[in-house]
N, C-alpha and C. Protein backbone atom coordinates (compact mmCIF):
# COMPACT_ATOMS: atom_id res chain seq x y z
N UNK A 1 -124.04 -11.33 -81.50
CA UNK A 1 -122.65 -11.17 -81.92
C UNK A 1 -121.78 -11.07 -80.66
N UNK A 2 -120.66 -12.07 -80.49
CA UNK A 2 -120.03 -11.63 -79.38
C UNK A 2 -118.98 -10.46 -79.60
N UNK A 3 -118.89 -9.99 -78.29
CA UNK A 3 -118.35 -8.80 -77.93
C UNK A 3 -116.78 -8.43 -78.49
N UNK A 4 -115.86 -9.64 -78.85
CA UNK A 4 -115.13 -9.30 -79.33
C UNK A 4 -115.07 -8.87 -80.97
N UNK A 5 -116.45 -9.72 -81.43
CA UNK A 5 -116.44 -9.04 -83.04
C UNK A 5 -117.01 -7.43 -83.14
N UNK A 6 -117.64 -7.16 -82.21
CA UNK A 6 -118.37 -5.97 -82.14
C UNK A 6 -117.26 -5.16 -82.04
N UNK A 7 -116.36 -5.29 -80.95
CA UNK A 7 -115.14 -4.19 -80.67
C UNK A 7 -114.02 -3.88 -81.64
N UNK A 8 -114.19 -5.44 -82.67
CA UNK A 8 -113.78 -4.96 -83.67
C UNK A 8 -114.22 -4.11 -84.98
N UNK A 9 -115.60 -4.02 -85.09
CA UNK A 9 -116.38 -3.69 -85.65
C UNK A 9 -116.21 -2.41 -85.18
N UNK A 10 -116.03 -1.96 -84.21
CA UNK A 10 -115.79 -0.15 -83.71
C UNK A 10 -114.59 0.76 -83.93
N UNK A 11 -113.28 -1.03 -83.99
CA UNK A 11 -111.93 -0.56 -84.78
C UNK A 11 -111.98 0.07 -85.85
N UNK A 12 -112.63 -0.71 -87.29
CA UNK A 12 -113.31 -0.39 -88.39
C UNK A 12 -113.83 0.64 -88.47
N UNK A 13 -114.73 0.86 -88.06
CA UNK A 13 -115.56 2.18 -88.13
C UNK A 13 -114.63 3.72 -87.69
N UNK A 14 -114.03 3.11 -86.33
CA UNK A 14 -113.08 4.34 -86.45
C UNK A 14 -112.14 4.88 -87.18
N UNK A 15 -111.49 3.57 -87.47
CA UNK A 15 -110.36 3.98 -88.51
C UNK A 15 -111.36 4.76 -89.63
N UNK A 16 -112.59 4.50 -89.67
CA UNK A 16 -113.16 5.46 -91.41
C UNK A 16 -113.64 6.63 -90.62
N UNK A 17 -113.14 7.06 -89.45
CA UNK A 17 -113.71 8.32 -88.54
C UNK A 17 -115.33 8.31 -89.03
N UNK A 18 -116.25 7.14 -88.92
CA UNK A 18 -117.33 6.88 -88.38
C UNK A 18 -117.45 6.80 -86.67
N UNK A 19 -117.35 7.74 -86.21
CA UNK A 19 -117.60 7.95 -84.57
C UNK A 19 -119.00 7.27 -84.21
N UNK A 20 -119.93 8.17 -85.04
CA UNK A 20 -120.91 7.82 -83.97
C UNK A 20 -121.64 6.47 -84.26
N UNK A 21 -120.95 6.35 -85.46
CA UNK A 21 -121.30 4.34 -85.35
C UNK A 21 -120.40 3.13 -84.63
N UNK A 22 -119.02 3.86 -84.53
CA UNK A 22 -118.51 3.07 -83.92
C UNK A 22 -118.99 3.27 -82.22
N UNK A 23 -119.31 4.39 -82.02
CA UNK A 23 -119.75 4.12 -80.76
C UNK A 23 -120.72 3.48 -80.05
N UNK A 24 -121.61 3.30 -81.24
CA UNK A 24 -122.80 2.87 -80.89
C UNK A 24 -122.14 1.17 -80.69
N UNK A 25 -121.31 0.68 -82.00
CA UNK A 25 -121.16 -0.79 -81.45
C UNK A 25 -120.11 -0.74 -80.37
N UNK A 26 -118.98 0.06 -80.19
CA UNK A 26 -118.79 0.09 -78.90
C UNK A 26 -119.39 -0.09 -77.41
N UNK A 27 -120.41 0.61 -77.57
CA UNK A 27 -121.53 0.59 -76.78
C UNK A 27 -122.39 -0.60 -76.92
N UNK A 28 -122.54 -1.29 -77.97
CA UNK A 28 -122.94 -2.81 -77.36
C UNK A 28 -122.01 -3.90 -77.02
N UNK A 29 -121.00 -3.56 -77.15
CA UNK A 29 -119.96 -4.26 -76.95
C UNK A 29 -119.88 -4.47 -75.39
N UNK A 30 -120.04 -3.31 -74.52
CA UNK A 30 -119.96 -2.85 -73.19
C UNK A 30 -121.11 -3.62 -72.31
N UNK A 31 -122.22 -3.53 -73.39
CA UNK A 31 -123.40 -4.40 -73.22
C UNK A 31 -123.38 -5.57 -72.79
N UNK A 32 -122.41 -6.28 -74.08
CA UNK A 32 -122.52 -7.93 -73.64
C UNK A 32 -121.52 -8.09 -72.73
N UNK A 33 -120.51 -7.93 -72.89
CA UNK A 33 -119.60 -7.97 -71.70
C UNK A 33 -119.07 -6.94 -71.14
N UNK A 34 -119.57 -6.28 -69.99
CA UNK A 34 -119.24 -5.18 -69.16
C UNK A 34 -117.63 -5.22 -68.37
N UNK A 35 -117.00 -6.46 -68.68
CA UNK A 35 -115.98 -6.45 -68.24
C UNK A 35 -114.57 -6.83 -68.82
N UNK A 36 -115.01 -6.08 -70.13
CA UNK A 36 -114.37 -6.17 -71.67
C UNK A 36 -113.25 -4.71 -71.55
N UNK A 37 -111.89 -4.70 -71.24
CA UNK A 37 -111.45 -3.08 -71.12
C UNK A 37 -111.82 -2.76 -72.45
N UNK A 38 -111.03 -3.67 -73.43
CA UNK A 38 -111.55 -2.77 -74.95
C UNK A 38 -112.72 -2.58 -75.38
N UNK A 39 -113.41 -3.18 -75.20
CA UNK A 39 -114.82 -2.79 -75.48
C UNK A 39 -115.55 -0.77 -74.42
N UNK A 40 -114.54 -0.77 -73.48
CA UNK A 40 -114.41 0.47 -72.48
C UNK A 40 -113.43 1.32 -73.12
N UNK A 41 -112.54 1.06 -73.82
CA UNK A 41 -111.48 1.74 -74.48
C UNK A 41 -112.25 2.23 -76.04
N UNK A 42 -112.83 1.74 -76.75
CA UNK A 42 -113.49 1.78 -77.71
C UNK A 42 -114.48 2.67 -77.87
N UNK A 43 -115.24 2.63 -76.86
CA UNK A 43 -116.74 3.35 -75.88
C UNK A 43 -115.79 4.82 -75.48
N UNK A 44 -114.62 5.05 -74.62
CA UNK A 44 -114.51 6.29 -74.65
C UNK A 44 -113.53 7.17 -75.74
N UNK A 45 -112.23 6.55 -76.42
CA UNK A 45 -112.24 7.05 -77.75
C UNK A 45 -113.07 7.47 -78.63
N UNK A 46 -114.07 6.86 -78.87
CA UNK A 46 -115.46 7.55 -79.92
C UNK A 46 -115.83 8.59 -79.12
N UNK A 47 -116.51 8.44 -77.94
CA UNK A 47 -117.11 9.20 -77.39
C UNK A 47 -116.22 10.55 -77.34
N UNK A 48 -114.90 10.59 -77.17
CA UNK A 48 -113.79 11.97 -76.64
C UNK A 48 -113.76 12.14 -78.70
N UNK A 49 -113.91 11.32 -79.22
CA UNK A 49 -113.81 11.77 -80.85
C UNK A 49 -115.32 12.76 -81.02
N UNK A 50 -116.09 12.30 -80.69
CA UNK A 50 -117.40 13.68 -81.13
C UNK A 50 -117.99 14.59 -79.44
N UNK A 51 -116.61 14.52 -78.80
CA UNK A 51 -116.67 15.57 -78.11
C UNK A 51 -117.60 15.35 -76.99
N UNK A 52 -118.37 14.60 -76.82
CA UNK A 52 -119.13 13.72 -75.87
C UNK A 52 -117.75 13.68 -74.67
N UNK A 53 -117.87 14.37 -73.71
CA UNK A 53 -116.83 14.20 -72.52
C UNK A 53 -117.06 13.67 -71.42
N UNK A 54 -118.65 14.16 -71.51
CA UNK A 54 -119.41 12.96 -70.02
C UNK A 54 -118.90 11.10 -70.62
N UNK A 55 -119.61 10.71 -71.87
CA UNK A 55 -119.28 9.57 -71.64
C UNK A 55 -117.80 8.72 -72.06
N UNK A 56 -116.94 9.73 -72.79
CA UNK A 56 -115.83 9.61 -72.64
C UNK A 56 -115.02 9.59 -70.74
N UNK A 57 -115.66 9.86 -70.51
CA UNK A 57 -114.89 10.14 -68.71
C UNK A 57 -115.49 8.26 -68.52
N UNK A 58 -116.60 8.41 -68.57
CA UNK A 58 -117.33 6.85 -68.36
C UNK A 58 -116.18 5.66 -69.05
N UNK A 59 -116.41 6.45 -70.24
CA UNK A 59 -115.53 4.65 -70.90
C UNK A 59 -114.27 4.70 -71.06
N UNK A 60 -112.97 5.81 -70.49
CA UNK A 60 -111.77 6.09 -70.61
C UNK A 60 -111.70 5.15 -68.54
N UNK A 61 -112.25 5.53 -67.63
CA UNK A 61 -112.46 5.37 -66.75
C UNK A 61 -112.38 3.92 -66.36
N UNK A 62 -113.86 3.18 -67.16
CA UNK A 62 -114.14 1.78 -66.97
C UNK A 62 -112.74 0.88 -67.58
N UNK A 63 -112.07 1.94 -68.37
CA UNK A 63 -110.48 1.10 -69.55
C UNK A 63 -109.64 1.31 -68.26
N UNK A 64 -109.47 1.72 -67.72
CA UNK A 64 -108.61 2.21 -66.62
C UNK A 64 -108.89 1.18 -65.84
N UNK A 65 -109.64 1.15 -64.46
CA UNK A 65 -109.87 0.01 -64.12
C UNK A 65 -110.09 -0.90 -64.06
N UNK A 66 -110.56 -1.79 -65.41
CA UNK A 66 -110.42 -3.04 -65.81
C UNK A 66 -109.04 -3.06 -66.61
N UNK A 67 -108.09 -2.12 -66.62
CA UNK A 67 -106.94 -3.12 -67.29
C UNK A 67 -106.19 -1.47 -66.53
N UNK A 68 -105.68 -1.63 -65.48
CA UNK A 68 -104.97 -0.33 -65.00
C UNK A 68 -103.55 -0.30 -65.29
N UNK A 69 -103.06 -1.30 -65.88
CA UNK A 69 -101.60 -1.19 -66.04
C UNK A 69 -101.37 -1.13 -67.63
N UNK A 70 -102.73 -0.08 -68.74
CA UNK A 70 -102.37 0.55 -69.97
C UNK A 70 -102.51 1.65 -69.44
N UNK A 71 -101.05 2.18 -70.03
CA UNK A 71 -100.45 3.72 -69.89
C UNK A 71 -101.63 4.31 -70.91
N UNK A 72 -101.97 3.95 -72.06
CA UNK A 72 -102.40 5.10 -72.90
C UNK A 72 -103.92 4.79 -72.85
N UNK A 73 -104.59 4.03 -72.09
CA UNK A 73 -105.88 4.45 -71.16
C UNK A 73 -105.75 5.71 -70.27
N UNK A 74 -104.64 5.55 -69.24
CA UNK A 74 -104.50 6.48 -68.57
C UNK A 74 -103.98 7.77 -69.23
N UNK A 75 -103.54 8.46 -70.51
CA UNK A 75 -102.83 8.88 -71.03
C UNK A 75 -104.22 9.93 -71.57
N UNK A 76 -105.26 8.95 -72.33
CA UNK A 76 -106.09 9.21 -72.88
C UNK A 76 -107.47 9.62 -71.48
N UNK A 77 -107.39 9.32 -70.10
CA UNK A 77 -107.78 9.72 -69.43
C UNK A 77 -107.93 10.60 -68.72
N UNK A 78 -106.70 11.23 -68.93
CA UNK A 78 -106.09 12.16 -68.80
C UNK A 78 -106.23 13.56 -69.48
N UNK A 79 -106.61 13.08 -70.56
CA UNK A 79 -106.94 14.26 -71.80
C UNK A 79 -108.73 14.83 -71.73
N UNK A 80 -109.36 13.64 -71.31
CA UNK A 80 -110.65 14.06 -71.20
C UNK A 80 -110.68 14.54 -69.83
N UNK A 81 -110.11 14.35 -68.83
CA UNK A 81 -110.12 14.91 -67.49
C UNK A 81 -109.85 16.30 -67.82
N UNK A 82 -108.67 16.14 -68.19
CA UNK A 82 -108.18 18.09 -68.46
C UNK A 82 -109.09 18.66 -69.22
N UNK A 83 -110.01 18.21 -70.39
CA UNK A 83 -110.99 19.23 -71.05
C UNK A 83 -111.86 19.20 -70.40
N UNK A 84 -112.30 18.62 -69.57
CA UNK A 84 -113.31 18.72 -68.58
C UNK A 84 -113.52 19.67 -67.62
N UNK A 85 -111.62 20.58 -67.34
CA UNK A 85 -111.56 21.15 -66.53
C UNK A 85 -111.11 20.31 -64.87
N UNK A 86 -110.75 18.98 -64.69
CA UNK A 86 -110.54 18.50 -63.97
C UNK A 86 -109.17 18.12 -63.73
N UNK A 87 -108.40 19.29 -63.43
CA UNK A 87 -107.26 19.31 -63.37
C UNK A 87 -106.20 18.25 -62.89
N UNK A 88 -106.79 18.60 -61.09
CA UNK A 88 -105.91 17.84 -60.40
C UNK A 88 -105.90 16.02 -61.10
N UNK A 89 -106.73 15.59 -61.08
CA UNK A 89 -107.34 14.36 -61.70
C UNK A 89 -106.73 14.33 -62.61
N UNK A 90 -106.37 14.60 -63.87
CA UNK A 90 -106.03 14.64 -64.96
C UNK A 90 -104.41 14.72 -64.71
N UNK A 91 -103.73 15.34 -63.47
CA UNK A 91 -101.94 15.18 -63.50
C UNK A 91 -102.15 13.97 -62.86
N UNK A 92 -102.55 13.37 -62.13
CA UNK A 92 -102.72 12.34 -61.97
C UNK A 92 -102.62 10.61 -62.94
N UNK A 93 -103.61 10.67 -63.56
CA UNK A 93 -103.70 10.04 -64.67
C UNK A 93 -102.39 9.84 -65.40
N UNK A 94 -102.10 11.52 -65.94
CA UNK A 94 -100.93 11.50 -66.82
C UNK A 94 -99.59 10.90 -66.14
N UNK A 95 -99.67 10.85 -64.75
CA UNK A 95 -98.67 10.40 -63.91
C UNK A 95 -98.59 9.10 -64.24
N UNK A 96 -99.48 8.53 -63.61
CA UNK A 96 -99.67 7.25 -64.10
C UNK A 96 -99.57 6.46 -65.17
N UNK A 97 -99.70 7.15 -66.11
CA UNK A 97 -99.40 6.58 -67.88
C UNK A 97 -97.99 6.79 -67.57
N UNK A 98 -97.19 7.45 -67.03
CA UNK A 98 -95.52 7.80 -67.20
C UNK A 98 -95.00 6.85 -66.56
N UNK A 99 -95.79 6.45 -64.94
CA UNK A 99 -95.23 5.38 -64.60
C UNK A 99 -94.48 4.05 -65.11
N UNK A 100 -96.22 3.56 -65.74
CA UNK A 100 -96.09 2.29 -65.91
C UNK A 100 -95.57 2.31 -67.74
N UNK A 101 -95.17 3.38 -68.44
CA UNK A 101 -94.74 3.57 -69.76
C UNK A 101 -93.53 4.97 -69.67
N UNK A 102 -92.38 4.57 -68.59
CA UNK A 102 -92.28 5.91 -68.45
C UNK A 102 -91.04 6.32 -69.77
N UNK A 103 -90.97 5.59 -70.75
CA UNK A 103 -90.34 5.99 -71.99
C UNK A 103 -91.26 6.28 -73.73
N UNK A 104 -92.62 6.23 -73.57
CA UNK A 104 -93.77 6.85 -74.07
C UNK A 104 -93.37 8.08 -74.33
N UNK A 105 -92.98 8.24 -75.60
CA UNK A 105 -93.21 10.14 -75.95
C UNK A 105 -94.27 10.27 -76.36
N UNK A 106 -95.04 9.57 -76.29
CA UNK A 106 -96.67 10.42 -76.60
C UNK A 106 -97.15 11.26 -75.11
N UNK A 107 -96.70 10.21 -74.00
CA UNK A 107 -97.68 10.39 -73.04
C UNK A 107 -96.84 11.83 -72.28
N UNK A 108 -95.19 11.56 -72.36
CA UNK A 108 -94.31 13.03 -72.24
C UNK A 108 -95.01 14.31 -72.59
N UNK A 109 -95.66 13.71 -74.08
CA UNK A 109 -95.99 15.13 -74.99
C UNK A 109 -97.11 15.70 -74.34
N UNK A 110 -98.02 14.54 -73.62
CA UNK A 110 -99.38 15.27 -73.22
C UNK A 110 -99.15 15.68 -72.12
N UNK A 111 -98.18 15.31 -70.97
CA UNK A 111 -97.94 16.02 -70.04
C UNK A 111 -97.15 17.34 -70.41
N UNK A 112 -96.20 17.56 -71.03
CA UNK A 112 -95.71 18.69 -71.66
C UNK A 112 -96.54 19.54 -71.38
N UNK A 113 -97.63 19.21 -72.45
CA UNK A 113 -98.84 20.12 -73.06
C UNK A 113 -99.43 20.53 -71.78
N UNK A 114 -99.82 19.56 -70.99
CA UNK A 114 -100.59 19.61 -69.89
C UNK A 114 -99.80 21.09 -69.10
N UNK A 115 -98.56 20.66 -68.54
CA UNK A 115 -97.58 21.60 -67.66
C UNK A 115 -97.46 22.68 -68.33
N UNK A 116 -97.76 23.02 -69.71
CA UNK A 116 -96.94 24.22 -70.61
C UNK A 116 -97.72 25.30 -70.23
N UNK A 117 -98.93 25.34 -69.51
CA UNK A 117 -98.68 26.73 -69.01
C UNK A 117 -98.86 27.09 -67.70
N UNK A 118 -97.88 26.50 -67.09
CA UNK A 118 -97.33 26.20 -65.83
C UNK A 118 -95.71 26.80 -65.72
N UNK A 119 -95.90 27.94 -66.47
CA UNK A 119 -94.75 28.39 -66.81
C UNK A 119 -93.97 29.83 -65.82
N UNK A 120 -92.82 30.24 -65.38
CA UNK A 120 -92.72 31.36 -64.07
C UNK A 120 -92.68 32.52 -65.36
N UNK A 121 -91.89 33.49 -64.63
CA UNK A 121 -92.17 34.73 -65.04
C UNK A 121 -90.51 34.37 -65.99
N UNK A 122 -89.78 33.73 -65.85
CA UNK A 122 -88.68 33.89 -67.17
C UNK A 122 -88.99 32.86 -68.26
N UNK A 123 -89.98 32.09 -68.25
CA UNK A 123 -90.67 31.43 -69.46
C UNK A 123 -90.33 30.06 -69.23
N UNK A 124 -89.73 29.81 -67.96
CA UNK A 124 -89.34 28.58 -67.66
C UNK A 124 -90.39 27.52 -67.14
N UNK A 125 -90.58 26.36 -67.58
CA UNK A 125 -91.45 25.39 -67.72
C UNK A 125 -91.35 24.93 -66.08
N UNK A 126 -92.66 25.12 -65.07
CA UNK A 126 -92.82 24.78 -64.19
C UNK A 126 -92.90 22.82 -63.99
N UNK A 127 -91.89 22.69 -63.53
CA UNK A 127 -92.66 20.55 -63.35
C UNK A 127 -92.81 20.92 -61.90
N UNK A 128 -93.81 20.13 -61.73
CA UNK A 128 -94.22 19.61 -60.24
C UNK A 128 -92.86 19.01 -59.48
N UNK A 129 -92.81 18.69 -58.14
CA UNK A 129 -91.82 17.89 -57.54
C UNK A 129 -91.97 16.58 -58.03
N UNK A 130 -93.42 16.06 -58.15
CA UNK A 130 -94.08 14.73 -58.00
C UNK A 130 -93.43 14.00 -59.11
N UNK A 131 -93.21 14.88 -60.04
CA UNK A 131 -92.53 14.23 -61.60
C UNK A 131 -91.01 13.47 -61.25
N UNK A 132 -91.36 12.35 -60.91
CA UNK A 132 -89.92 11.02 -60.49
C UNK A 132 -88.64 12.04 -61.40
N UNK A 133 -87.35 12.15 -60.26
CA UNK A 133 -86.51 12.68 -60.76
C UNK A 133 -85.88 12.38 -62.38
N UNK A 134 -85.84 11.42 -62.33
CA UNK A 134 -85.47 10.82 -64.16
C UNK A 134 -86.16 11.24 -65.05
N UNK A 135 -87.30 11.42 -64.74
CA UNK A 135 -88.36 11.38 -65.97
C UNK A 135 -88.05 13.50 -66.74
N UNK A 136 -87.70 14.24 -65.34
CA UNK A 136 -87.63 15.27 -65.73
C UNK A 136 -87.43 16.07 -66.56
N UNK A 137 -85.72 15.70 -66.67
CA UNK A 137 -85.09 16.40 -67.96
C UNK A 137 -85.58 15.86 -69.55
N UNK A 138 -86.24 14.75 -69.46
CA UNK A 138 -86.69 13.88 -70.28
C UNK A 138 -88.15 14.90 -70.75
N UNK A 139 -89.10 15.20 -69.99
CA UNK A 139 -89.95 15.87 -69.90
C UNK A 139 -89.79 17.47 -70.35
N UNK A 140 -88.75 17.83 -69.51
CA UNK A 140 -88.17 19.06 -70.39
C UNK A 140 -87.75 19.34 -71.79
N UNK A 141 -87.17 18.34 -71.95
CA UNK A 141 -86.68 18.38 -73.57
C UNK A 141 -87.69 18.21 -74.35
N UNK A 142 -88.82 17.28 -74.19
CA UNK A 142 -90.41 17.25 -74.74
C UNK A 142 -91.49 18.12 -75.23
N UNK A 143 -91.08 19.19 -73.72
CA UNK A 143 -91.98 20.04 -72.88
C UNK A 143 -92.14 21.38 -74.02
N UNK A 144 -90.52 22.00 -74.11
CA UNK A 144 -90.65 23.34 -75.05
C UNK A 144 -91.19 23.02 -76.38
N UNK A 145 -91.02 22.33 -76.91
CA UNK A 145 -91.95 22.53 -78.28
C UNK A 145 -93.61 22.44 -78.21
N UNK A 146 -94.05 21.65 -77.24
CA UNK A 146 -94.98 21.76 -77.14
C UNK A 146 -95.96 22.49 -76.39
N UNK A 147 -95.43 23.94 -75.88
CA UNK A 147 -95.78 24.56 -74.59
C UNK A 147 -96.98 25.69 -75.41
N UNK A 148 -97.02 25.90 -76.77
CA UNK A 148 -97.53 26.84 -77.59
C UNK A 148 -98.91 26.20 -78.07
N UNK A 149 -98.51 24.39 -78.53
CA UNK A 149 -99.66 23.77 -78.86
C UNK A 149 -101.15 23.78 -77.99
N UNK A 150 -101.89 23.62 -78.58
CA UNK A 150 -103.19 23.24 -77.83
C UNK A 150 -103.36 21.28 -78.04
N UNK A 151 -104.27 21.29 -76.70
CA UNK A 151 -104.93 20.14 -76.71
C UNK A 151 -105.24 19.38 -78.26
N UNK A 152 -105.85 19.86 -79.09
CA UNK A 152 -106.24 19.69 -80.66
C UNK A 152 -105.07 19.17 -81.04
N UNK A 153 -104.03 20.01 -81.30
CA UNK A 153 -103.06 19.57 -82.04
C UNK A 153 -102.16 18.68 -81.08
N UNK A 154 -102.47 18.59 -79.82
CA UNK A 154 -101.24 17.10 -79.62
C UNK A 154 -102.15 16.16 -79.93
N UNK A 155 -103.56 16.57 -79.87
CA UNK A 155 -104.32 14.91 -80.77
C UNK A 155 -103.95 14.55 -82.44
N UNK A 156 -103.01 15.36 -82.80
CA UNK A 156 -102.73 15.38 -83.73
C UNK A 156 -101.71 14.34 -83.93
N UNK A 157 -100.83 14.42 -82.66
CA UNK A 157 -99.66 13.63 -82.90
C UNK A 157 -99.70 12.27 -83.23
């Protein structure tokens, strides 16, 4: 079966939140053509869906560098970096999804989330310098509603 019916075959399955079958054809998908991003995008969505974070880092990673200019590879790279505990890495990422999508309110929301408890002593939402002046106030207005949420529920969004 070539690799593009398979990756669709993992679409399918996910949409019926069959994870660990879609991962599996994800995972042959990766097989036949290793230089498939979606077939790498496919492979670490399932994998970050049943909590598998080692090989979610693998196939959020391989989506990243075979197609580096999708924001919500990097967006979604970002999310398994931070549950990983891999901080710095993970503002990174999220940087990067803002870049190259920097009008994305999804990817706002996960940085939000990310920064929200990055907060001083008057409850005010810490941003980095690094955050491109424009994007800021943009980020701020994002930022407070989501400073309470957890990780879980911005996968919600």
């Amino acid at each position: 079966m070539p690799a593009a019916e398979t990756i669709k075959q993992a679409q399918l399955l996910r949409k019926e939140q069959r994870y660990q079958e879609a991962f599996g054809a994800a995972q042959q998908a990766t097989q036949i053509d290793p230089n498939n991003a979606d077939g790498w995008w496919q492979f670490g969505l399932n994998a970050y869906s049943m909590d598998d974070l080692a090989n979610a880092l693998v196939g959020l990673r391989e989506t990243v560098r075979l197609a580096p200019r999708f924001a919500s590879g990097w967006a979604q790279y970002g999310r398994a970096l931070s549950r990983s505990g891999k901080m710095d890495e993970a503002e990174k990422a999220f940087m990067q999804a803002l870049r190259i999508e920097p009008n994305e309110i999804f990817n706002f929301r996960l940085l939000a989330s990310f920064y929200g408890d990055k907060k001083d002593a008057d409850g005010q939402l810490k941003i980095p310098l690094e955050v491109p002046p424009p994007i800021q106030p943009v980020l701020s207005r994002y930022a407070e509603p989501m400073l309470t949420d957890s990780w879980t529920a911005c996968a919600r969004l």
